[in-house]
Protein backbone atom coordinates (compact mmCIF):
# COMPACT_ATOMS: atom_id res chain seq x y z
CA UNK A 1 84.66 93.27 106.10
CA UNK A 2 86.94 92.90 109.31
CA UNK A 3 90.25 94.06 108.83
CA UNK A 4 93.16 93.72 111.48
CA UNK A 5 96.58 94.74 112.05
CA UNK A 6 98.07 92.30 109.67
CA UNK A 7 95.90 93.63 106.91
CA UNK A 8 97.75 97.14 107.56
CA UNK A 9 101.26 96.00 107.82
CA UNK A 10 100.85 94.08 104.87
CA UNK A 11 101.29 96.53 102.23
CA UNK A 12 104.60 98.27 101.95
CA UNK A 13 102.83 101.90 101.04
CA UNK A 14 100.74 101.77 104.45
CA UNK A 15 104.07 100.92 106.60
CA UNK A 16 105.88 103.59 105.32
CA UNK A 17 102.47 105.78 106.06
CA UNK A 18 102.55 104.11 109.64
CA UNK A 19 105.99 104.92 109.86
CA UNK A 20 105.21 108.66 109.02
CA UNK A 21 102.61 109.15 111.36
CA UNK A 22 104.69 107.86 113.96
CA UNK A 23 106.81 111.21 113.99
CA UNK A 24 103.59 113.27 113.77
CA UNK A 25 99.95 113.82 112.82
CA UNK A 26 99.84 115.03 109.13
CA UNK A 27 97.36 116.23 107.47
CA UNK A 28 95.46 113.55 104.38
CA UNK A 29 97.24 116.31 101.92
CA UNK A 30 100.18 115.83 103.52
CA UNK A 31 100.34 112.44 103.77
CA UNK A 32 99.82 111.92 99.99
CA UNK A 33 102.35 114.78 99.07
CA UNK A 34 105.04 112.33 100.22
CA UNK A 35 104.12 109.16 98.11
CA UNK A 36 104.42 108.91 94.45
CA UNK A 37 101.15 107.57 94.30
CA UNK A 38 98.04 109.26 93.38
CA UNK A 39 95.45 110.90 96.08
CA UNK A 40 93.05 108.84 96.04
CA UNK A 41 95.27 105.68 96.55
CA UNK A 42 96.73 107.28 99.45
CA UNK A 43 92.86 107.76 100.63
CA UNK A 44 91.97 104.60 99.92
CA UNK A 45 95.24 102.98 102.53
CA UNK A 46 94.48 105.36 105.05
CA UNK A 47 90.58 104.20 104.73
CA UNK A 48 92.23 100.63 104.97
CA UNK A 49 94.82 101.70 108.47
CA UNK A 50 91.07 103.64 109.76
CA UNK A 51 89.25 100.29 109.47
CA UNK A 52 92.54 98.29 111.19
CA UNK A 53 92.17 100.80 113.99
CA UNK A 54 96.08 101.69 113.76
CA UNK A 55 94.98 105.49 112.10
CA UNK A 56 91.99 107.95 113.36
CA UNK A 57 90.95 111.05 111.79
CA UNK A 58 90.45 114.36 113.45
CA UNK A 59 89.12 117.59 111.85
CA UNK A 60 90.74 120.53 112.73
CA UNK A 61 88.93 123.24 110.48
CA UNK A 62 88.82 122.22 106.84
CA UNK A 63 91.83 120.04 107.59
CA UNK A 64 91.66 115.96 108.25
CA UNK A 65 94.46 114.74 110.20
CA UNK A 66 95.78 111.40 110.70
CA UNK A 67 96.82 110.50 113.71
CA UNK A 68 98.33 106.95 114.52
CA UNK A 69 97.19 104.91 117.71
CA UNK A 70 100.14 102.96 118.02
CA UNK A 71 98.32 100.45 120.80
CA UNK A 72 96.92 99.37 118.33
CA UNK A 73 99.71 97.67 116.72
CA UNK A 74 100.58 95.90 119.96
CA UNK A 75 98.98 92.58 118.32
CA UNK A 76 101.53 92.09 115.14
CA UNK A 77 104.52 93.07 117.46
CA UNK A 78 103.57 90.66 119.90
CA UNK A 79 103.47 87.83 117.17
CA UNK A 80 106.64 89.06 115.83
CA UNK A 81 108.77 88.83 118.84
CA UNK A 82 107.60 85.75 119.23
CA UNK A 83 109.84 84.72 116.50
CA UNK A 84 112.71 87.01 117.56
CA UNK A 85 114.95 84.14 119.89
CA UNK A 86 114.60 81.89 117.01
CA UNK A 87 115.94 84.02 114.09
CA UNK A 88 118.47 85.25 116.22
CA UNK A 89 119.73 81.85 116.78
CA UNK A 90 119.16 81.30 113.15
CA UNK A 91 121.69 84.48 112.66
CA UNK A 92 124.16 83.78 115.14
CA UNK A 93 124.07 80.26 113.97
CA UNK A 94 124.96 81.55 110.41
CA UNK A 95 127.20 84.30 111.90
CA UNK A 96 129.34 81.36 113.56
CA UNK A 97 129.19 79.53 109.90
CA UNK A 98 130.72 82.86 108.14
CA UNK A 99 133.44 82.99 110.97
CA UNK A 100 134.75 79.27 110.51
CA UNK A 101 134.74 79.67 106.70
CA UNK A 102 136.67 83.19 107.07
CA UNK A 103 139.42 81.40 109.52
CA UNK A 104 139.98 78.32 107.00
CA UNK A 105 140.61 80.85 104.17
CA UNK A 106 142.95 82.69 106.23
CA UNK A 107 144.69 79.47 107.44
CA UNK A 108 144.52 78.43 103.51
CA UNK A 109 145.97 81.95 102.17
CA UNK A 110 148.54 81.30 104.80
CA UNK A 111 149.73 77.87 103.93
């Protein structure tokens, strides 16, 4: 099976493991000592980041380490941003919308 970036992002535990590995390469023990979720789960979404190409192993004695390749993630941030000018729109759109009503209260509470 083919995995790619969007198969790693997708599941809540393996951001918050990308987003751990973006501060520093831990250790697989390490990794799973910060999730309360069992080992082998943790195993089995680093296997899953390893096969998306956004995690690679080194062995430094008896220790595994993770270690992020954050080029790797260029893909899903591209498609992202993409998106950005039109939910910012969306937001200052809505921001606007929250502003009027605010200013009619006021007027109202006023009157």
């Amino acid at each position: 099976m083919r995995r790619d970036v969007f198969q790693a992002i997708a599941d809540p535990v393996r951001r918050d493991i990308i987003q751990l590995l973006s501060k520093d390469a831990l250790t697989v023990n390490a990794v799973a000592e910060k999730f309360d979720v069992s080992r082998p789960a943790i195993s089995k979404h680093l296997k899953i980041l390893e096969e998306c190409g956004i995690v690679n192993f080194s062995q430094q004695g008896r220790e595994r380490y993770c270690i992020i390749q954050p080029k790797n993630l260029i893909p899903a941030f591209l498609w992202i941003d993409q998106y950005k000018s039109l939910w910012e729109e969306k937001l200052d759109s809505f921001e606007n919308y929250l502003t009027q009503l605010q200013t009619k209260k006021k007027n109202n509470e006023h009157n």
